[in-house]
Protein backbone atom coordinates (compact mmCIF):
# COMPACT_ATOMS: atom_id res chain seq x y z
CA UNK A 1 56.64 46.20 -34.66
CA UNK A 2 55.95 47.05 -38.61
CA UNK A 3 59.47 45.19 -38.91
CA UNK A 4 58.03 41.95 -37.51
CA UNK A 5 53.97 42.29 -38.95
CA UNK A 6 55.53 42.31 -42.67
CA UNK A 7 58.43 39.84 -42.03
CA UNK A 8 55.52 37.73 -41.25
CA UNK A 9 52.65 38.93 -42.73
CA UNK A 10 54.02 40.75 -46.03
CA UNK A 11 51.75 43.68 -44.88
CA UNK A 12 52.01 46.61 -46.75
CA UNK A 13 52.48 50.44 -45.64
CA UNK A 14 48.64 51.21 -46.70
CA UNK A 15 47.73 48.05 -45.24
CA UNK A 16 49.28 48.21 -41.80
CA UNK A 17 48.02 51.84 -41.21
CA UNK A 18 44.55 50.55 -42.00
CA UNK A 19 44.86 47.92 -39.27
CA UNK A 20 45.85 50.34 -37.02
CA UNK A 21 42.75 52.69 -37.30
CA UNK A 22 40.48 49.39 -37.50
CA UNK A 23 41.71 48.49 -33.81
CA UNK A 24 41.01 52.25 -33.04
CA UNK A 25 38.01 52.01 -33.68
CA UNK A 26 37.36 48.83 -32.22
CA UNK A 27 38.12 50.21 -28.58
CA UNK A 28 36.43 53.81 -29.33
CA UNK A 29 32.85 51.45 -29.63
CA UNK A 30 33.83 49.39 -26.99
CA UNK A 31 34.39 52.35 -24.89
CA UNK A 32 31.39 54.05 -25.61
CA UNK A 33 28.97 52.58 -23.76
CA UNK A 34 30.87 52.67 -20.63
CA UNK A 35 31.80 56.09 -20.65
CA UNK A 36 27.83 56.82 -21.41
CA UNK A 37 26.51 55.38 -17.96
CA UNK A 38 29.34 57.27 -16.33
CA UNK A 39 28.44 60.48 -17.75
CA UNK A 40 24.49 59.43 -17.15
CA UNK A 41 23.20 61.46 -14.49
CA UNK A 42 20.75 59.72 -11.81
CA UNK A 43 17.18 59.50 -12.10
CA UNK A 44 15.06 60.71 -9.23
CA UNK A 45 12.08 58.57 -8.15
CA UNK A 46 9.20 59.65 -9.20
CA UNK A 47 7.05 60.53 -6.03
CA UNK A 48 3.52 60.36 -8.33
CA UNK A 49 4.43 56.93 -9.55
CA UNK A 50 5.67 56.04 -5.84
CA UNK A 51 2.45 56.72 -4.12
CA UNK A 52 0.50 54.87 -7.32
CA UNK A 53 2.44 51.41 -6.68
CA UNK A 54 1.20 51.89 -2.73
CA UNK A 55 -2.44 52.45 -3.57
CA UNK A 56 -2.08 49.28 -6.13
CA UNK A 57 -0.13 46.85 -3.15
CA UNK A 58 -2.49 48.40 -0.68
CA UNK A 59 -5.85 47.65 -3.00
CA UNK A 60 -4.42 44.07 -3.79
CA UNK A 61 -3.65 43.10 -0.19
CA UNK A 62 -7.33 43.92 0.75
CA UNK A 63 -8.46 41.28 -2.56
CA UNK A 64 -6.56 38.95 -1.18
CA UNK A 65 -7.26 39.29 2.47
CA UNK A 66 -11.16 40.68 2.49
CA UNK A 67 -11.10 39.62 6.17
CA UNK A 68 -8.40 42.13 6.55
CA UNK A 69 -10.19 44.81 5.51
CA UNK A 70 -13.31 43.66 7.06
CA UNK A 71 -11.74 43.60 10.36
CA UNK A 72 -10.81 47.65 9.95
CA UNK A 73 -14.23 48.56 8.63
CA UNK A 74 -16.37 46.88 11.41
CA UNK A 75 -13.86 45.43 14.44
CA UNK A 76 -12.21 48.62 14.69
CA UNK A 77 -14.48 50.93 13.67
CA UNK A 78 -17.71 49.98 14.60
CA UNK A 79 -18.91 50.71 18.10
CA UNK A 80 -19.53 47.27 19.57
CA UNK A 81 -21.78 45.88 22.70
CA UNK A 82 -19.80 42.99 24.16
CA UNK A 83 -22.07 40.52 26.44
CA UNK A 84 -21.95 36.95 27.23
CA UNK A 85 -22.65 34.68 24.37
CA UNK A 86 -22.52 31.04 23.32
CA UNK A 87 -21.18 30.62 19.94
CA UNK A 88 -23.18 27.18 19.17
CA UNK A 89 -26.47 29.17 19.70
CA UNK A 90 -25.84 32.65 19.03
CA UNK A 91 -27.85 34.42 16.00
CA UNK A 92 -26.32 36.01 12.89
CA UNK A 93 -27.59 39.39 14.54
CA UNK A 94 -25.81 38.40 18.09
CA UNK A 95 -22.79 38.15 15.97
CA UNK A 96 -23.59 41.50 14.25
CA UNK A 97 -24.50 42.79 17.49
CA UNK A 98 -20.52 41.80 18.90
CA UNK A 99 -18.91 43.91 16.01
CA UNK A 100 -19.25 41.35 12.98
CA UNK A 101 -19.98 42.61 9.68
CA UNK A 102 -22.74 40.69 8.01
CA UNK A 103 -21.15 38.48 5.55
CA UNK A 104 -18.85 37.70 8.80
CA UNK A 105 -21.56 36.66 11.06
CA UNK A 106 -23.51 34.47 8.07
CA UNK A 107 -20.06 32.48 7.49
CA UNK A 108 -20.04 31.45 11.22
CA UNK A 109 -23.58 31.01 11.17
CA UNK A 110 -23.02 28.87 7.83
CA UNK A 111 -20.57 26.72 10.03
CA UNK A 112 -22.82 26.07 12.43
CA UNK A 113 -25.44 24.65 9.96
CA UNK A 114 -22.55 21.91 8.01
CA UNK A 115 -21.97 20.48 11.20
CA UNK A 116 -19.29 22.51 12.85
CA UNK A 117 -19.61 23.06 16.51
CA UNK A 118 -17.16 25.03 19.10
CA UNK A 119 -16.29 22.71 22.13
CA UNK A 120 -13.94 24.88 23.52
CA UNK A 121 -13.33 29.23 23.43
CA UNK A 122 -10.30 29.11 21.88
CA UNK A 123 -12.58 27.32 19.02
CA UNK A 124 -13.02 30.52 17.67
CA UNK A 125 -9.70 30.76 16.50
CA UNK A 126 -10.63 28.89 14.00
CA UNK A 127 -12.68 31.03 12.48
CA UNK A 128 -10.88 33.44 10.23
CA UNK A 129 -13.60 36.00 10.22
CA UNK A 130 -12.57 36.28 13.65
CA UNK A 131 -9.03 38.55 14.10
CA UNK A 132 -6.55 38.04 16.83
CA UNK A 133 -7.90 41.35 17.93
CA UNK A 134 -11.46 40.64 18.59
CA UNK A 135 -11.17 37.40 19.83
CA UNK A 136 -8.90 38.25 22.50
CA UNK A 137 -12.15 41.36 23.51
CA UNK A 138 -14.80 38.32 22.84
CA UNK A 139 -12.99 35.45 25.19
CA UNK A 140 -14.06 36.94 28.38
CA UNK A 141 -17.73 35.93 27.50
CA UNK A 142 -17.91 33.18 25.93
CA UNK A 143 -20.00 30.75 27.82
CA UNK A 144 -20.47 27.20 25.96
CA UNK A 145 -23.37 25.06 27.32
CA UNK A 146 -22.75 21.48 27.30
CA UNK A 147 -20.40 21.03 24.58
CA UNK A 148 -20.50 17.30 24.21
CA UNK A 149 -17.74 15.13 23.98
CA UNK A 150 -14.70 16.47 22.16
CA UNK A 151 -15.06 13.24 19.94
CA UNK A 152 -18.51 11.84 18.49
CA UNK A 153 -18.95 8.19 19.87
CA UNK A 154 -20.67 5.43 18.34
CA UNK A 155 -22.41 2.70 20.24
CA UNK A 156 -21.82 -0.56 18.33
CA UNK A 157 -23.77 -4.03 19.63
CA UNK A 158 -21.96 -6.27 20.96
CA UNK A 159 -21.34 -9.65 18.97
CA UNK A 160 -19.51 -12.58 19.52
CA UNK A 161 -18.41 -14.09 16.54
CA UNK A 162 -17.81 -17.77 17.05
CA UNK A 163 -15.52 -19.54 14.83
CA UNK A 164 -16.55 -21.56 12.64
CA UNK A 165 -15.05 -25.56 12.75
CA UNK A 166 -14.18 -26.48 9.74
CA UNK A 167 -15.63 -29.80 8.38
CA UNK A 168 -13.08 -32.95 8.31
CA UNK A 169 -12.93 -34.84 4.89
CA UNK A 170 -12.38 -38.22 4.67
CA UNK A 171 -9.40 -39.12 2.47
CA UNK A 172 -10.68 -42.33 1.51
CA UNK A 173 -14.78 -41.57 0.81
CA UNK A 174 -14.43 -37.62 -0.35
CA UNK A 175 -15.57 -37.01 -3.77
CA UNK A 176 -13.03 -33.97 -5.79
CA UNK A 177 -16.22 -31.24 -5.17
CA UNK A 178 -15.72 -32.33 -1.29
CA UNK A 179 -11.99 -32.10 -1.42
CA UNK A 180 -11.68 -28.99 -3.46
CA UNK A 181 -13.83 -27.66 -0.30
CA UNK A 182 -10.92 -27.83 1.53
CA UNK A 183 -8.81 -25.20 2.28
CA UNK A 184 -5.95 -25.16 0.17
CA UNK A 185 -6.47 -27.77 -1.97
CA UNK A 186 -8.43 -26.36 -4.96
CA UNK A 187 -9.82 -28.32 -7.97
CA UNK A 188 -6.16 -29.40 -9.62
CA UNK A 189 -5.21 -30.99 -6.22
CA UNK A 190 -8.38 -32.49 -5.55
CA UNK A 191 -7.85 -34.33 -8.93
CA UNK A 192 -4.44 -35.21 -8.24
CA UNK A 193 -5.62 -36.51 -4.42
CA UNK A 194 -8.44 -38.93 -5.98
CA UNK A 195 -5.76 -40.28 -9.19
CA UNK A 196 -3.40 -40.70 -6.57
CA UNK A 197 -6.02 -42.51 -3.56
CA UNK A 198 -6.93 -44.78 -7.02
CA UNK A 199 -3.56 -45.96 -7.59
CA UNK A 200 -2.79 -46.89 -4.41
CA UNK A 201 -5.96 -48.80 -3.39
CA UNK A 202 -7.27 -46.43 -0.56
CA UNK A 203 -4.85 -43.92 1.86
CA UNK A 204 -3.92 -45.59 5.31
CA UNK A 205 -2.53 -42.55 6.43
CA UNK A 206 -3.16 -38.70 5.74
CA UNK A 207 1.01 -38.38 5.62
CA UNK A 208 0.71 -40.24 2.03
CA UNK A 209 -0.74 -36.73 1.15
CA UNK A 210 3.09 -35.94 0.80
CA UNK A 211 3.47 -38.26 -1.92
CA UNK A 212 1.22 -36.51 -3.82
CA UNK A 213 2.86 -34.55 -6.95
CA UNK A 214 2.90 -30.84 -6.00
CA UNK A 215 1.92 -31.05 -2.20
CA UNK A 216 4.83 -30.13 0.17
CA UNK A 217 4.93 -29.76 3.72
CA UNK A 218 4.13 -26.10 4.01
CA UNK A 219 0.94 -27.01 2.01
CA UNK A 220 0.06 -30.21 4.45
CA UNK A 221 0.78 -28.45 7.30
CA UNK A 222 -2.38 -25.84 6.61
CA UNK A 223 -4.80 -28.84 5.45
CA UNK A 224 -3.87 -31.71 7.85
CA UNK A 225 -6.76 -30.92 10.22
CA UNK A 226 -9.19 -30.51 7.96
CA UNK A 227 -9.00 -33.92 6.71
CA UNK A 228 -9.14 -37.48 8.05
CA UNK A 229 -8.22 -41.26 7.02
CA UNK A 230 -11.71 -43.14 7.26
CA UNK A 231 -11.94 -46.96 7.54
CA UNK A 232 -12.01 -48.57 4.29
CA UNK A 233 -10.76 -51.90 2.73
CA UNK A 234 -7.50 -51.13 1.16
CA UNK A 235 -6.81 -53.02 -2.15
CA UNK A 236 -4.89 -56.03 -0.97
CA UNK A 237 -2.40 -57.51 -3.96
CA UNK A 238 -1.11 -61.15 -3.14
CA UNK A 239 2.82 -61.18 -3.52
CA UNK A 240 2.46 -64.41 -3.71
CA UNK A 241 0.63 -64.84 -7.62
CA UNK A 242 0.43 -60.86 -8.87
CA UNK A 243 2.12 -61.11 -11.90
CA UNK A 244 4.10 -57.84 -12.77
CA UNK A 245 1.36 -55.62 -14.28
CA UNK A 246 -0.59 -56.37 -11.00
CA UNK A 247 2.61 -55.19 -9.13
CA UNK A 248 3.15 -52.27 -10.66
CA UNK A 249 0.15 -50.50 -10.13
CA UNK A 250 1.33 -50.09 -6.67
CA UNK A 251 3.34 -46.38 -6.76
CA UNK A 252 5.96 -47.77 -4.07
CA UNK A 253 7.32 -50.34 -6.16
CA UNK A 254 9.86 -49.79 -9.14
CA UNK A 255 10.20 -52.13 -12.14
CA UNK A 256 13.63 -52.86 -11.05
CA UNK A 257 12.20 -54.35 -7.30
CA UNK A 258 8.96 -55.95 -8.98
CA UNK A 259 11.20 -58.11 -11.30
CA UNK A 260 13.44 -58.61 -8.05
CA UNK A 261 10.51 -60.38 -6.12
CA UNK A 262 9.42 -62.46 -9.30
CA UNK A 263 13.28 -63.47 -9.72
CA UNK A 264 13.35 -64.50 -5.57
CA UNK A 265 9.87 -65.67 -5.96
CA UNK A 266 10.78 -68.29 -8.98
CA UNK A 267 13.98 -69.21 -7.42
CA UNK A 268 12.97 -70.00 -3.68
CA UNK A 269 9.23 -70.17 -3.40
CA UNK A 270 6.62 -67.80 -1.97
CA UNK A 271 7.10 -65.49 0.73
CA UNK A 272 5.45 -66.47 3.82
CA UNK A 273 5.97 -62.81 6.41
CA UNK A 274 7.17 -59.40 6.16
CA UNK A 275 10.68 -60.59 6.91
CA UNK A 276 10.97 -62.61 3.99
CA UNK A 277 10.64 -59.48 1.97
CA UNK A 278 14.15 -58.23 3.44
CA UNK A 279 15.72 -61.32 1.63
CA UNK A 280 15.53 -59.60 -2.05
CA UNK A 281 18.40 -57.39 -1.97
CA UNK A 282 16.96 -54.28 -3.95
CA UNK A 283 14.19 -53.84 -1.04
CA UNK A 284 14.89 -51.39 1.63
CA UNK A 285 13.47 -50.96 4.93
CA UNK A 286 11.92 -47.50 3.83
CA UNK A 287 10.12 -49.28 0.69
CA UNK A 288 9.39 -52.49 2.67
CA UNK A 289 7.15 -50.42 5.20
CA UNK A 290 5.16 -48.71 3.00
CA UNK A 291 4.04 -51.31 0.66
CA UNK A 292 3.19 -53.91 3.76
CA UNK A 293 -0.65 -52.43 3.95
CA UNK A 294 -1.02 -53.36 0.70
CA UNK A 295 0.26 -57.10 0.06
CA UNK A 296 -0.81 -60.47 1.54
CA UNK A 297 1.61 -63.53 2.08
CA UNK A 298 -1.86 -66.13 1.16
């Protein structure tokens, strides 16, 4: 082993023997401690300091659990007269009287005053002044006079609440405090409704509420009944002489189908019905129908 350490460490005589104690020594201190709690002898308990921790477990059991100790000093020990009792009615000396201590028989007494009732025996249970002990001697004689209901009732009048019907608004007449009255319209919609009712010269039916910007069908289907399309004289355009600016007020007719009319209008004379209106190419049925209420053939 010294062979290999100096052929490659170079360690010298002096050197390698002092490496050699140093790693003696190194497992002498390691052993020490070991060897010490071998050789250690056991400790006995000491029985002083035993029976001290029971008096301090036993003393802080009864802090914590007064009832406890309560329940030895005056359920147990003190000679009690048992007799038939109602606990609703009973006195804070009755209580006394069935082997209560004091402060016991003023906390059920104290119960009684916030409210608290017993309905049943085996309501005083509940009561943790109470052990399993004596309540099992007091059950026998418990005798509760008309408890009540289990439940406090409340006698409420009767009322009949009829619904209200909502009022109808007429499309055509309603002014934007009357329409924002409406359920689910609101003041922006109520101005939208009126700009809209302007431009087209008076509503002829409440579906045109669709064509208002905003309004979809979820929102029509909740205000339909509360409005209505009263009789009024729609603003009749003849198609006959309305030059374009006349024609375009009307929101069912583009610029492209105005100038179509004028065009079939300069080129083969006026239109005398409905049907001569499916003559100009650019008009469909759809377009045709809606814009009828609103154009005369004079």
């Amino acid at each position: 082993m010294r062979t290999w350490l100096n052929k490659y460490f170079g360690f010298s005589k002096s050197e390698f023997n002092g490496l050699l104690l140093l790693i003696f020594i190194i497992i002498v201190l390691k052993s020490i401690p070991i060897i010490y709690v071998y050789l250690q002898p056991a400790e006995k308990d000491n029985p002083d300091l035993l029976a001290e921790i029971k008096n301090i477990s036993i003393t802080n059991q009864e802090s914590f659990y007064p009832e406890k100790k309560l329940y030895h000093n005056y359920a147990t020990s003190k000679a009690a007269k048992l007799f038939a009792f109602d606990p609703n009615t009973l006195s804070q000396s009755g209580w006394e009287g069935l082997g209560l201590s004091p402060k016991q028989a003023q906390s059920i007494v104290n119960y009684r005053q916030k409210g608290g009732k017993f309905y049943r025996a085996e309501d005083l249970q509940k009561m943790y002044t109470i052990s399993p002990e004596l309540y099992a001697k007091l059950l026998p004689y418990v005798q509760i006079e008309d408890p009540g209901d289990t439940k406090k009732t409340y006698a409420f009048e009767k009322k009949e609440f009829v619904k209200k019907a909502l009022a109808i608004i007429d499309l055509n007449h309603a002014d934007s405090m009357q329409l924002d009255a409406v359920k689910g319209i609101g003041p922006a919609f109520a101005k939208r409704i009126l700009k809209y009712r302007e431009r087209l010269g008076g509503f002829y039916k409440k579906e045109q509420l669709l064509e208002v910007y905003g309004l979809d069908s979820v929102k029509y289907e909740g205000i339909k009944d509360q409005v209505m399309v009263g009789k009024v004289d729609l603003r009749i355009i003849n198609i006959n002489t309305a030059t374009f600016n006349e024609l375009k007020i009307n929101p069912y007719l583009s610029y492209k189908q105005i100038n179509a009319i004028l065009q079939y209008r300069k080129q083969h004379g006026n239109f005398s019905k409905a049907a001569d209106l499916q003559k100009v190419a650019i008009l469909n049925a759809q377009a045709i129908e809606k814009v009828l209420p609103y154009i005369s053939f004079k």
